[in-house]
C-alpha atoms as a PDB file:
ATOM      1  CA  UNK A   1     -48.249 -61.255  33.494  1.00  0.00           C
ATOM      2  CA  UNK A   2     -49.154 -60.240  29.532  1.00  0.00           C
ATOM      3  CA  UNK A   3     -46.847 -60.060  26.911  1.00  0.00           C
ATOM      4  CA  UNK A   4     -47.601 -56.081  26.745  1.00  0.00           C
ATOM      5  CA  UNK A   5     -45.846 -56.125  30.746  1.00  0.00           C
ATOM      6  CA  UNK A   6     -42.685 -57.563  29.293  1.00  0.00           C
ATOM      7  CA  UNK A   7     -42.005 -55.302  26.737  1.00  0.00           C
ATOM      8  CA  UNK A   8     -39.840 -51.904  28.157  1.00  0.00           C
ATOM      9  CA  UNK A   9     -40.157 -48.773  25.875  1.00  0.00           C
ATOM     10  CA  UNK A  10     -36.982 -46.368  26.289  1.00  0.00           C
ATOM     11  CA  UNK A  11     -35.494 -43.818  24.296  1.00  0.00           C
ATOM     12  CA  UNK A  12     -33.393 -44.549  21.449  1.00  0.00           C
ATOM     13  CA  UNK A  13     -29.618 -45.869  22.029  1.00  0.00           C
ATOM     14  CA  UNK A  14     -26.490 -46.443  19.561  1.00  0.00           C
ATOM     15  CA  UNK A  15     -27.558 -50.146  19.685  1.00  0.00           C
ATOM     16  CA  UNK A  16     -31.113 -49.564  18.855  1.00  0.00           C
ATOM     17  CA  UNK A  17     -30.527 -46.340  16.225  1.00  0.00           C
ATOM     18  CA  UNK A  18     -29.792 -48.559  13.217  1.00  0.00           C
ATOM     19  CA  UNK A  19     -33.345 -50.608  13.845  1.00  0.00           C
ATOM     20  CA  UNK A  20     -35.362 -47.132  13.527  1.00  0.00           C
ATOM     21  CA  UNK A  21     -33.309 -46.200  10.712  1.00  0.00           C
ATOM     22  CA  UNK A  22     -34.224 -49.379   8.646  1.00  0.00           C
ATOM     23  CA  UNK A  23     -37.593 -49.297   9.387  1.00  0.00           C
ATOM     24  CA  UNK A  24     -36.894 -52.662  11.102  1.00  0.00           C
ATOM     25  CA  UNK A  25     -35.625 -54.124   8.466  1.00  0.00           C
ATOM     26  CA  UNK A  26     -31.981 -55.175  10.043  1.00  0.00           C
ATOM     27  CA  UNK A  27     -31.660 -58.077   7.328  1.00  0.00           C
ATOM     28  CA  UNK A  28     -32.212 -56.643   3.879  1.00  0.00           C
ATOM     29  CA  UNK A  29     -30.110 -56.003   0.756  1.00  0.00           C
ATOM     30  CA  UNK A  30     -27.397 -53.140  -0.034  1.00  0.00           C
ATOM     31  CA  UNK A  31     -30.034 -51.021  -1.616  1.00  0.00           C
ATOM     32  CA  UNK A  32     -31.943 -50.729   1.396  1.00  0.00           C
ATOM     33  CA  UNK A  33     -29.475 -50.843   3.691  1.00  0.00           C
ATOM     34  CA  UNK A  34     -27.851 -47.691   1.800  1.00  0.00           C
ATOM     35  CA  UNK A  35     -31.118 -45.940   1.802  1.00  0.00           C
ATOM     36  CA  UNK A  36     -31.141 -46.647   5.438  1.00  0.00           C
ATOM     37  CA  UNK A  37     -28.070 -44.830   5.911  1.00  0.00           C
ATOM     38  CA  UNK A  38     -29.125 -42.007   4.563  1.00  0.00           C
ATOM     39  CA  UNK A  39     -32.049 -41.912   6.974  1.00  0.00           C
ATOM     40  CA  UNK A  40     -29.576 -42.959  10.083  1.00  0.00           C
ATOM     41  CA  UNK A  41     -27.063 -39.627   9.286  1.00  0.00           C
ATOM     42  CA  UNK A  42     -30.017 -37.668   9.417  1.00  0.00           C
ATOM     43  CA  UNK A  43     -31.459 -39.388  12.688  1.00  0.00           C
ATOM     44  CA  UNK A  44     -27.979 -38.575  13.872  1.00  0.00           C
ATOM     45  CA  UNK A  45     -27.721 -34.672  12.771  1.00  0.00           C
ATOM     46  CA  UNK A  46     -31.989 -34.102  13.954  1.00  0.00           C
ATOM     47  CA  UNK A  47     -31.191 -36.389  17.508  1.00  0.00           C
ATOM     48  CA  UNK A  48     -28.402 -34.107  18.463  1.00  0.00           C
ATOM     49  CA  UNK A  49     -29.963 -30.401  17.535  1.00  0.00           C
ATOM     50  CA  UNK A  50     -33.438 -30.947  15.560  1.00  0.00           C
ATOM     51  CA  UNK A  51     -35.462 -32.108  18.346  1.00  0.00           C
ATOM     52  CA  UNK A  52     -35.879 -35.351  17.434  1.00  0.00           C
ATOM     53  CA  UNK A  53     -37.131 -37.767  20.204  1.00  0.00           C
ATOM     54  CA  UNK A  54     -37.278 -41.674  19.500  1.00  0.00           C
ATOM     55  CA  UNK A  55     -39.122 -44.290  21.747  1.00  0.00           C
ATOM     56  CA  UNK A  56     -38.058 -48.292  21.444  1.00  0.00           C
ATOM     57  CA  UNK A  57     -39.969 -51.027  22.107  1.00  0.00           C
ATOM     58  CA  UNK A  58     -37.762 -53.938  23.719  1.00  0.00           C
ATOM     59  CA  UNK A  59     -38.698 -57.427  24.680  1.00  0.00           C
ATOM     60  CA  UNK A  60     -35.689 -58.429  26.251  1.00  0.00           C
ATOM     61  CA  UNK A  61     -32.891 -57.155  24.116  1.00  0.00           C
ATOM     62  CA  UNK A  62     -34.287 -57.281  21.014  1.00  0.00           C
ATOM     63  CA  UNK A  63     -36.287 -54.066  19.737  1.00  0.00           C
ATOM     64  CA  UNK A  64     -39.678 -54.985  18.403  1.00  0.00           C
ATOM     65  CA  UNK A  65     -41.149 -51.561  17.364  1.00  0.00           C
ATOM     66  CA  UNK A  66     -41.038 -47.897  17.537  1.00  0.00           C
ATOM     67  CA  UNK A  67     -41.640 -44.427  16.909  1.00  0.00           C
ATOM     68  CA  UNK A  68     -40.186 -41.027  16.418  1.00  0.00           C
ATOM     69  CA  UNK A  69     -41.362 -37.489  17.060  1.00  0.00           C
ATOM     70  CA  UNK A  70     -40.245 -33.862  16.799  1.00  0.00           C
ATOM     71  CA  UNK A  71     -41.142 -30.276  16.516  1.00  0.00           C
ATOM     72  CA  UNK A  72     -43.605 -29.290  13.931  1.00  0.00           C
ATOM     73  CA  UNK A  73     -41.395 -26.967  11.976  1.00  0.00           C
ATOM     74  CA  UNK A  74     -38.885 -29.598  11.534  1.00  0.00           C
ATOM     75  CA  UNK A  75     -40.827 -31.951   9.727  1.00  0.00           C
ATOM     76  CA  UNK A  76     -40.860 -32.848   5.828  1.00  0.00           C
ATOM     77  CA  UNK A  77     -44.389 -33.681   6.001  1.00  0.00           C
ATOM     78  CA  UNK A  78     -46.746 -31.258   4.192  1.00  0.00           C
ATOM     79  CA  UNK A  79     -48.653 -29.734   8.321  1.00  0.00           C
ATOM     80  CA  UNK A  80     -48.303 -26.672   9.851  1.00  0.00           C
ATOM     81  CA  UNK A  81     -49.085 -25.516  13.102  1.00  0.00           C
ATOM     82  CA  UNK A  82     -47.535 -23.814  16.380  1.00  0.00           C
ATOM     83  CA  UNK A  83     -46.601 -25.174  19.906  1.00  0.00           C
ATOM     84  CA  UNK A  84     -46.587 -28.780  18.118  1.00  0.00           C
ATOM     85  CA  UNK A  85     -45.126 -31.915  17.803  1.00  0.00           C
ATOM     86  CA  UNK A  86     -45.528 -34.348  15.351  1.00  0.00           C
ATOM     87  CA  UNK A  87     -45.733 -38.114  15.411  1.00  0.00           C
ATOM     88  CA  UNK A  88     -43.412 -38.889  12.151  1.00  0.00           C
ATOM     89  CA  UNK A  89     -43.508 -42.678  12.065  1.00  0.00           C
ATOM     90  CA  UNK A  90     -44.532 -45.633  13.953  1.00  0.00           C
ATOM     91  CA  UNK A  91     -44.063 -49.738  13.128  1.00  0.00           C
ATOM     92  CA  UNK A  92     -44.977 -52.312  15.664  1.00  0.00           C
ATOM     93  CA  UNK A  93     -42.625 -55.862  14.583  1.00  0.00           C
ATOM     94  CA  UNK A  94     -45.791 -57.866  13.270  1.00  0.00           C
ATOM     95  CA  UNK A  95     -45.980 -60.904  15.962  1.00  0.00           C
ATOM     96  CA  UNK A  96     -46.138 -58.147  18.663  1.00  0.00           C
ATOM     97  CA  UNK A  97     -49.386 -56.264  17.001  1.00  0.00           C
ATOM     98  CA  UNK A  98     -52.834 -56.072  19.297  1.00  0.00           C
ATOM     99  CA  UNK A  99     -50.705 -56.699  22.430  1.00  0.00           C
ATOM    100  CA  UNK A 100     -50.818 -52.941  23.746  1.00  0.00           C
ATOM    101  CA  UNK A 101     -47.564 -51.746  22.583  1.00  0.00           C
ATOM    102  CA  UNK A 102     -48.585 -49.141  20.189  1.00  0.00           C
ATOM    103  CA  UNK A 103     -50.822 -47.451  22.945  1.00  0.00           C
ATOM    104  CA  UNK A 104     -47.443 -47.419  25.307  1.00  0.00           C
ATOM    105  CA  UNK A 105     -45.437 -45.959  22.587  1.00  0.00           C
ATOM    106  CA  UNK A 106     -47.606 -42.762  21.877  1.00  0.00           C
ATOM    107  CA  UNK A 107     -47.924 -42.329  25.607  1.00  0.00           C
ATOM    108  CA  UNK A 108     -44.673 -42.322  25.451  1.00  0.00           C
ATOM    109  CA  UNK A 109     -44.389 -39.616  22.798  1.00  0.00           C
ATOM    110  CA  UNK A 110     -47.455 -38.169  24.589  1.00  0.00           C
ATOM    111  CA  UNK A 111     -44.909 -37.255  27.582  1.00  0.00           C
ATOM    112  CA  UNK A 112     -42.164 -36.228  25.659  1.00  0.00           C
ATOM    113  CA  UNK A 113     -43.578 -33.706  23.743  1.00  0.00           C
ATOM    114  CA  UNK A 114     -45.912 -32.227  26.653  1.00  0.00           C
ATOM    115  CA  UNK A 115     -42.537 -31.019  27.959  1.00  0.00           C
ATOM    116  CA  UNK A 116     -41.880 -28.694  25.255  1.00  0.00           C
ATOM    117  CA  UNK A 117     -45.537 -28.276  23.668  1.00  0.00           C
ATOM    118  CA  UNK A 118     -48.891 -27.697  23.885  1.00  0.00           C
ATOM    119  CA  UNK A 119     -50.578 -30.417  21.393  1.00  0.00           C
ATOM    120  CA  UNK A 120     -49.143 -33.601  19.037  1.00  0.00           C
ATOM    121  CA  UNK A 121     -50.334 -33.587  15.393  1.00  0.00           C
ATOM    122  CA  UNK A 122     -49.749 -36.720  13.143  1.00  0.00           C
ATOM    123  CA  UNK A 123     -50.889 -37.591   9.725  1.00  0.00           C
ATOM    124  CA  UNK A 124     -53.090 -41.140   9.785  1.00  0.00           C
ATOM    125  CA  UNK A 125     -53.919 -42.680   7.133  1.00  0.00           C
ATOM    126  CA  UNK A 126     -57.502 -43.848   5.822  1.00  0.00           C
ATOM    127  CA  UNK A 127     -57.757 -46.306   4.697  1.00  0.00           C
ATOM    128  CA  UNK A 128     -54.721 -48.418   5.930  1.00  0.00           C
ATOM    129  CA  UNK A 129     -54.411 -51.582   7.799  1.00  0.00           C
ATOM    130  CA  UNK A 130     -51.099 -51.898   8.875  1.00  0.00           C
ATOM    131  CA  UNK A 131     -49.360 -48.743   8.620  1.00  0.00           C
ATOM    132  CA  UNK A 132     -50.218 -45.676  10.881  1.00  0.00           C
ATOM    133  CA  UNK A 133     -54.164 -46.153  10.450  1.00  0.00           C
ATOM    134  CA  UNK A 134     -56.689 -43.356  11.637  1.00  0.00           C
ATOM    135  CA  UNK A 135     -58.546 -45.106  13.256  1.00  0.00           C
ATOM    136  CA  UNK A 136     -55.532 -46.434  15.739  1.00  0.00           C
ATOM    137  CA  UNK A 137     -55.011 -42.890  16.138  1.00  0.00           C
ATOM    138  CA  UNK A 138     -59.071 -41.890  16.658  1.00  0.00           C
ATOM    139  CA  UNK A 139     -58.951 -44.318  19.906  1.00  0.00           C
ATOM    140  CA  UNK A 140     -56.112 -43.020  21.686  1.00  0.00           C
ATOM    141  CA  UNK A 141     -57.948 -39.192  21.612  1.00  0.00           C
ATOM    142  CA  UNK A 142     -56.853 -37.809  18.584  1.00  0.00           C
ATOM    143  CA  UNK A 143     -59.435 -35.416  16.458  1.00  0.00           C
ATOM    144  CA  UNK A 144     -59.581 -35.670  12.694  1.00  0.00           C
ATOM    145  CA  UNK A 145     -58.829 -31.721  11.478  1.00  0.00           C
ATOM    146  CA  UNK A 146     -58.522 -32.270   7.966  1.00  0.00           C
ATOM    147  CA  UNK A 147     -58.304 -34.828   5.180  1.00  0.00           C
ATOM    148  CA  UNK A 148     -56.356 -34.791   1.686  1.00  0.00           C
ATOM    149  CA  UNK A 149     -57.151 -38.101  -0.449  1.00  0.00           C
ATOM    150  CA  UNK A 150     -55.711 -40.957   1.944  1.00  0.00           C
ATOM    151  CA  UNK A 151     -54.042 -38.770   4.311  1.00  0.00           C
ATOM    152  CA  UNK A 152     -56.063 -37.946   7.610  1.00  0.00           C
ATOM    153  CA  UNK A 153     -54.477 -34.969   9.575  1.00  0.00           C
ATOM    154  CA  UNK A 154     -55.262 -35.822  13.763  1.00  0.00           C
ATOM    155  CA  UNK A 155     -54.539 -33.877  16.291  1.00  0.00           C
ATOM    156  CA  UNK A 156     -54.444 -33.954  20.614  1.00  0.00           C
ATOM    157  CA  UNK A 157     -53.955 -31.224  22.612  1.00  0.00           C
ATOM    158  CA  UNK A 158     -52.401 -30.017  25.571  1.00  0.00           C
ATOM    159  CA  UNK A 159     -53.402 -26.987  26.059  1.00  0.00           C
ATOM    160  CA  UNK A 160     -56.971 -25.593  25.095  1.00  0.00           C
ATOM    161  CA  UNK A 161     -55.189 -22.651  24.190  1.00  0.00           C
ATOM    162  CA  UNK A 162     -53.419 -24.086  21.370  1.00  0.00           C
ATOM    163  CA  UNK A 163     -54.616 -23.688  17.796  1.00  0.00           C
ATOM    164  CA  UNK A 164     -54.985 -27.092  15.445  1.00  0.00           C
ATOM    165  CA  UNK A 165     -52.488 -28.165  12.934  1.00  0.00           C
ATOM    166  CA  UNK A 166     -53.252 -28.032   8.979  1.00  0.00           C
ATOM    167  CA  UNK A 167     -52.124 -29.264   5.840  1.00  0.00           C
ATOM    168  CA  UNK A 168     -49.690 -26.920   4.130  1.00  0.00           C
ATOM    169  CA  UNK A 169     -50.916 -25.819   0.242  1.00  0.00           C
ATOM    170  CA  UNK A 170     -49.231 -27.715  -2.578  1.00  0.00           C
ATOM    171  CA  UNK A 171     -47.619 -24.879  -5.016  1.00  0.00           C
ATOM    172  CA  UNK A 172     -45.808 -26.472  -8.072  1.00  0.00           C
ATOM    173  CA  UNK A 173     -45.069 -24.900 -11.118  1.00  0.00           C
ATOM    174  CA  UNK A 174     -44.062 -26.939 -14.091  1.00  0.00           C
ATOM    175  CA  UNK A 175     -40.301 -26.245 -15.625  1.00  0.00           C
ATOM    176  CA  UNK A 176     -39.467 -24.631 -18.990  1.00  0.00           C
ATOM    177  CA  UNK A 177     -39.227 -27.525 -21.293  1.00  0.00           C
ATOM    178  CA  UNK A 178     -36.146 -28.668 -23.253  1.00  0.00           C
ATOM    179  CA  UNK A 179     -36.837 -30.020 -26.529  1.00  0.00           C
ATOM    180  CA  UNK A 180     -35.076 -33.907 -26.603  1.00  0.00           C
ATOM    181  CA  UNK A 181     -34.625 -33.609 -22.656  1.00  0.00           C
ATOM    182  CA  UNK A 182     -36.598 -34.819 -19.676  1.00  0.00           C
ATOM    183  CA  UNK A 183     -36.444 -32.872 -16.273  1.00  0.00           C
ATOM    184  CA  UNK A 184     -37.354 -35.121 -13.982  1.00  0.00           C
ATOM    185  CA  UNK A 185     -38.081 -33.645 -10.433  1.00  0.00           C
ATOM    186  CA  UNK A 186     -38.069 -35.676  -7.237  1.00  0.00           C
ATOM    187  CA  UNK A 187     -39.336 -34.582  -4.021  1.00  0.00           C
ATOM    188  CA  UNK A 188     -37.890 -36.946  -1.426  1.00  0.00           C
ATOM    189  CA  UNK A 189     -36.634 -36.627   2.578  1.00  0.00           C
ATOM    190  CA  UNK A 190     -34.273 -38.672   4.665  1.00  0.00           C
ATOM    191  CA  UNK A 191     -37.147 -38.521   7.068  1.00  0.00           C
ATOM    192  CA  UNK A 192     -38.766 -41.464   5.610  1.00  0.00           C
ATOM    193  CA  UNK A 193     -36.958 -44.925   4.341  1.00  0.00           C
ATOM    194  CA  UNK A 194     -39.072 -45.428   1.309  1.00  0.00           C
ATOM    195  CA  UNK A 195     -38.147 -41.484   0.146  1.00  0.00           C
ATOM    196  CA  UNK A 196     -34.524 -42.615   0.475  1.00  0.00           C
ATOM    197  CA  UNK A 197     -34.461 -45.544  -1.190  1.00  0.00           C
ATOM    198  CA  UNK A 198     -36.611 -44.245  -4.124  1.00  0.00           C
ATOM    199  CA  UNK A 199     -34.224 -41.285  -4.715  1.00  0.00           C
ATOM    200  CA  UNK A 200     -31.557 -44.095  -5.251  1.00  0.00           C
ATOM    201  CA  UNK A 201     -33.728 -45.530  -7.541  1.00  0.00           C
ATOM    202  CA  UNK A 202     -34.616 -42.299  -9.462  1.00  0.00           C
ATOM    203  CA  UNK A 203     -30.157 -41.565  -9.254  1.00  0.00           C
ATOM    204  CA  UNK A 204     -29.582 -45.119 -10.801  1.00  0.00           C
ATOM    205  CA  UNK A 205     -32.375 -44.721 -13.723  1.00  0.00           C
ATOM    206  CA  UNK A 206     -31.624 -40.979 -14.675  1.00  0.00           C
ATOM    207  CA  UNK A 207     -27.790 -41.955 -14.903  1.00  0.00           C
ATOM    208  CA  UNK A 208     -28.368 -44.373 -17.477  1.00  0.00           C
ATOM    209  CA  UNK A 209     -29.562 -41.484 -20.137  1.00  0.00           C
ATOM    210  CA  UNK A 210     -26.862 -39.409 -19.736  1.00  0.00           C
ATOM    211  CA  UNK A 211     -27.132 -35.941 -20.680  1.00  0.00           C
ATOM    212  CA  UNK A 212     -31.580 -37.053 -21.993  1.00  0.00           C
ATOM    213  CA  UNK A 213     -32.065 -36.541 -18.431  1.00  0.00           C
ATOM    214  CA  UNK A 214     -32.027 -33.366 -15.992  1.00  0.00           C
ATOM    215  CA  UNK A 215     -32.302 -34.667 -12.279  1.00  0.00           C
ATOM    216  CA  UNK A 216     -33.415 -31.667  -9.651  1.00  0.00           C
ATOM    217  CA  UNK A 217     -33.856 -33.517  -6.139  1.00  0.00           C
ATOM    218  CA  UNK A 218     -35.893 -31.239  -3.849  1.00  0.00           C
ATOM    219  CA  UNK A 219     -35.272 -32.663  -0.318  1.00  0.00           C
ATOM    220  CA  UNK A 220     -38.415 -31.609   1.800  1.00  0.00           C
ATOM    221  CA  UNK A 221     -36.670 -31.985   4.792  1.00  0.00           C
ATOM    222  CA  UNK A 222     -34.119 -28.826   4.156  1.00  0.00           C
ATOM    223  CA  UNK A 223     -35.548 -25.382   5.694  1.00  0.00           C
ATOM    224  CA  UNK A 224     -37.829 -23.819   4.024  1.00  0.00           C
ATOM    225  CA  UNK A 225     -38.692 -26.418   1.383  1.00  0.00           C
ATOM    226  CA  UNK A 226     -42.008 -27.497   3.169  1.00  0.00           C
ATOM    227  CA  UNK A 227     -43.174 -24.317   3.286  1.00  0.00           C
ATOM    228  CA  UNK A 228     -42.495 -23.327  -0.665  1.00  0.00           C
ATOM    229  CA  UNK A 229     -43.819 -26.301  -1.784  1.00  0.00           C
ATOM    230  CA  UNK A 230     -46.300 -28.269   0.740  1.00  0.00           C
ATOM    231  CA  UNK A 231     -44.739 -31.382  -1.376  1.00  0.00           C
ATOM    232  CA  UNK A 232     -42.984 -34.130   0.813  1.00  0.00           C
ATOM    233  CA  UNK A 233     -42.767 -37.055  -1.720  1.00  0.00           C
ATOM    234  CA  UNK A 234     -43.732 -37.639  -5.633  1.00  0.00           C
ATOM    235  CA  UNK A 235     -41.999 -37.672  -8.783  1.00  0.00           C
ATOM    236  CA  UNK A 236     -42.717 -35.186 -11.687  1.00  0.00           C
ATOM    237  CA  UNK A 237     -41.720 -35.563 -15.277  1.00  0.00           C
ATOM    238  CA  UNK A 238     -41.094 -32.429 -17.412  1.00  0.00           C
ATOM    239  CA  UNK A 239     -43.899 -31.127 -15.212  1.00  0.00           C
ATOM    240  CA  UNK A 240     -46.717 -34.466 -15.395  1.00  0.00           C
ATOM    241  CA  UNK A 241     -46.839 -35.958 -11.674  1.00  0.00           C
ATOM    242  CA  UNK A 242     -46.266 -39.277 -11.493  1.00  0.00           C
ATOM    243  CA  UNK A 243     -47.625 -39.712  -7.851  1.00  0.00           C
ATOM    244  CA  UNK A 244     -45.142 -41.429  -5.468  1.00  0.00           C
ATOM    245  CA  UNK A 245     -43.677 -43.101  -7.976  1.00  0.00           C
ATOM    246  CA  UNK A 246     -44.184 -47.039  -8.403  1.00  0.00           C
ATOM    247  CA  UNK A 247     -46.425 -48.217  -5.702  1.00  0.00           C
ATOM    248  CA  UNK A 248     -45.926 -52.094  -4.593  1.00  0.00           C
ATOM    249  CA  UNK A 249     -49.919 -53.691  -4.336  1.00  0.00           C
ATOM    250  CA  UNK A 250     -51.484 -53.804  -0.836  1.00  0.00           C
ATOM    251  CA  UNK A 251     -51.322 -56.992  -0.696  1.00  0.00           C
ATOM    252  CA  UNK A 252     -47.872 -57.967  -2.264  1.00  0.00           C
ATOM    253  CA  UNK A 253     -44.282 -57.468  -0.889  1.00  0.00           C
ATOM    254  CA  UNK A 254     -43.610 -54.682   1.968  1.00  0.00           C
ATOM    255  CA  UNK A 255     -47.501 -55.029   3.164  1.00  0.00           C
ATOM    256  CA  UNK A 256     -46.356 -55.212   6.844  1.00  0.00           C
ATOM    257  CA  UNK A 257     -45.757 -58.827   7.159  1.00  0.00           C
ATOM    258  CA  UNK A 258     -43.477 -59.460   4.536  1.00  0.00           C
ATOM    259  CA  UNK A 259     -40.005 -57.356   4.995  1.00  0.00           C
ATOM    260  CA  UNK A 260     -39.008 -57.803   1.256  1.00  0.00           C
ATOM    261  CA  UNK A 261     -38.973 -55.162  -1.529  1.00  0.00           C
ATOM    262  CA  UNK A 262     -38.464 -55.514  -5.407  1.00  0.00           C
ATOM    263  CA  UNK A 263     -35.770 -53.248  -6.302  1.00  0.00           C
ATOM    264  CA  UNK A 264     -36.308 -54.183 -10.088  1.00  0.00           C
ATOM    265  CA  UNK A 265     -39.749 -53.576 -10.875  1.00  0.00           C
ATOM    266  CA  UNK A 266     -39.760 -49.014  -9.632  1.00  0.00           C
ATOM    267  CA  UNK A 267     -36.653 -49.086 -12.083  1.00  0.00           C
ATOM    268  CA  UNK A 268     -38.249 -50.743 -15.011  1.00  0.00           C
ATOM    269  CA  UNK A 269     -41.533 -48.498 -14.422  1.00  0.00           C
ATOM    270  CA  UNK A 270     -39.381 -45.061 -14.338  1.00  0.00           C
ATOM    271  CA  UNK A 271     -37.023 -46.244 -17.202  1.00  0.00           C
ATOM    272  CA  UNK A 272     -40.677 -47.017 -19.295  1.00  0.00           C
ATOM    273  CA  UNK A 273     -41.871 -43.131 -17.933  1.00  0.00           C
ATOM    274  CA  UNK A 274     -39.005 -41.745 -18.938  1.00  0.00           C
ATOM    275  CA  UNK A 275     -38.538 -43.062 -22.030  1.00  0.00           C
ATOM    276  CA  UNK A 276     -42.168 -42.092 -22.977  1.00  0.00           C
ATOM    277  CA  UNK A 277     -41.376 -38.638 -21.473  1.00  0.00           C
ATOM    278  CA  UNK A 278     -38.273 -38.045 -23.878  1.00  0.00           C
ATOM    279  CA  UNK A 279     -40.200 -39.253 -26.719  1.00  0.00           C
ATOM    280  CA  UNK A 280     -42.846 -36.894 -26.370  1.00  0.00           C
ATOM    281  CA  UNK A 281     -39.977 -34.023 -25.820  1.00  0.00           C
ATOM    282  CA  UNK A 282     -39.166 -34.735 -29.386  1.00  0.00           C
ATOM    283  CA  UNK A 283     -42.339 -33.438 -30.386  1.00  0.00           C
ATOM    284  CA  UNK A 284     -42.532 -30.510 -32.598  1.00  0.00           C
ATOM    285  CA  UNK A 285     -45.172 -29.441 -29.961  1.00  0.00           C
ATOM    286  CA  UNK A 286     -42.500 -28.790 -27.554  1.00  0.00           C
ATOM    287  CA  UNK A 287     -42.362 -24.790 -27.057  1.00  0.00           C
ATOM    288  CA  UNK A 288     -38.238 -24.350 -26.648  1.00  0.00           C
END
């Protein structure tokens, strides 16, 4: 018998909700483990009337990966489409990768979703080697539809009748400046752990210059916001983008195999932005 045999995928239980929610990260500091809470009440809310579907891996007991799915409209992530669902996220526990359990869980979400609609969409990434590549994707049948920088948009379907997904437009418009202030606008969603814990980050940071500092949080995941702005995560000061905020190297902490995160160095980088962001607001070439 292979290891792949001994592993059981079933839907998601009390017991098992709090591993999804942390991204598998059950150990881990207050900071994450707050973020994660954030991302469990929404599990909750979506589980019960958003049509949210999660699949556990189990060896034993003890949960070793997942993945979560749901209807296309309900997603943060910037894809549109009709008749859909959407893989959201997927995480294999690292000693268990190459062992077939991946393959089982999309089948898995494969089933699921053919019950209530005609094709799955997921964004891939490309390149990535750890974290939902395209090329995982490409070899269980999924069809590249359309690509936007890193971000591959796949698709299966059902039905030859339905129509493929696509990425939704960005539209951003930069705020009316304040002269001596920084607006500082942060598009996050409870959908996603890292979202979650940067928005605490970006809550700490802005706090600590007072009334220098206008915080609007835009949480993709609320109706309607996906569709205004086709922006599921970054980080804009007084109307610059800052991308997703401070990215971790490939190859340092939080690559996949190590389950650690540096809370201090994303605070120092946004308190240096936004420090260089209210300097420049004291510009004379500030319109007010």
């Amino acid at each position: 018998m292979n290891a792949s045999s001994q592993i059981r995928i079933t839907d998601v239980t009390e017991d098992t909700l709090w591993y999804v929610a942390c991204c598998a990260q059950v150990d881990t500091d207050a900071e994450m483990q707050q973020a994660a809470g954030l991302r469990e009440d929404w599990m909750r809310m979506m589980l019960t009337r958003g049509g949210l579907n999660a699949k556990v891996a189990l060896a034993g007991d003890e949960p070793v990966g997942f993945l979560f799915l749901m209807p296309v409209e309900r997603t943060a992530w910037y894809v549109e489409g009709r008749e859909l669902f959407t893989i959201q996220c997927m995480n294999i526990e690292h000693a268990y990768r190459g062992q077939g359990i991946g393959e089982r869980l999309v089948a898995a979400a494969e089933e699921r979703a053919r019950a209530h609609a005609r094709g799955m969409a997921v964004i891939a990434y490309d390149p990535s080697d750890w974290y939902m590549p395209a090329s995982f994707f490409r070899d269980q049948g999924y069809q590249e539809v359309e690509r936007r920088g890193t971000s591959v948009l796949m698709f299966k379907p059902f039905d030859e009748r339905v129509s493929a997904p696509s990425f939704i437009a960005r539209e951003y418009r930069p705020p009316r400046l304040i002269p001596g202030r920084v607006i500082v606008e942060a598009f996050w969603s409870p959908q996603c752990l890292i979202t979650a814990l940067e928005i605490l980050h970006v809550r700490q940071v802005c706090a600590e210059f007072g009334e220098g500092v206008i915080l609007r949080e835009l949480n993709a995941g609320m109706p309607g916001m996906r569709e205004r702005f086709g922006i599921p995560r970054a980080l804009f000061l007084n109307g610059v983008e800052k991308g997703w905020g401070f990215e971790l190297p490939a190859a340092g902490p939080f690559d996949g195999a190590e389950r650690t995160w540096s809370h201090a160095a994303p605070k120092a980088w946004l308190r240096e932005q936004i420090a260089a962001a209210l300097s420049a607001s004291q510009s004379p070439a500030v319109d007010d």
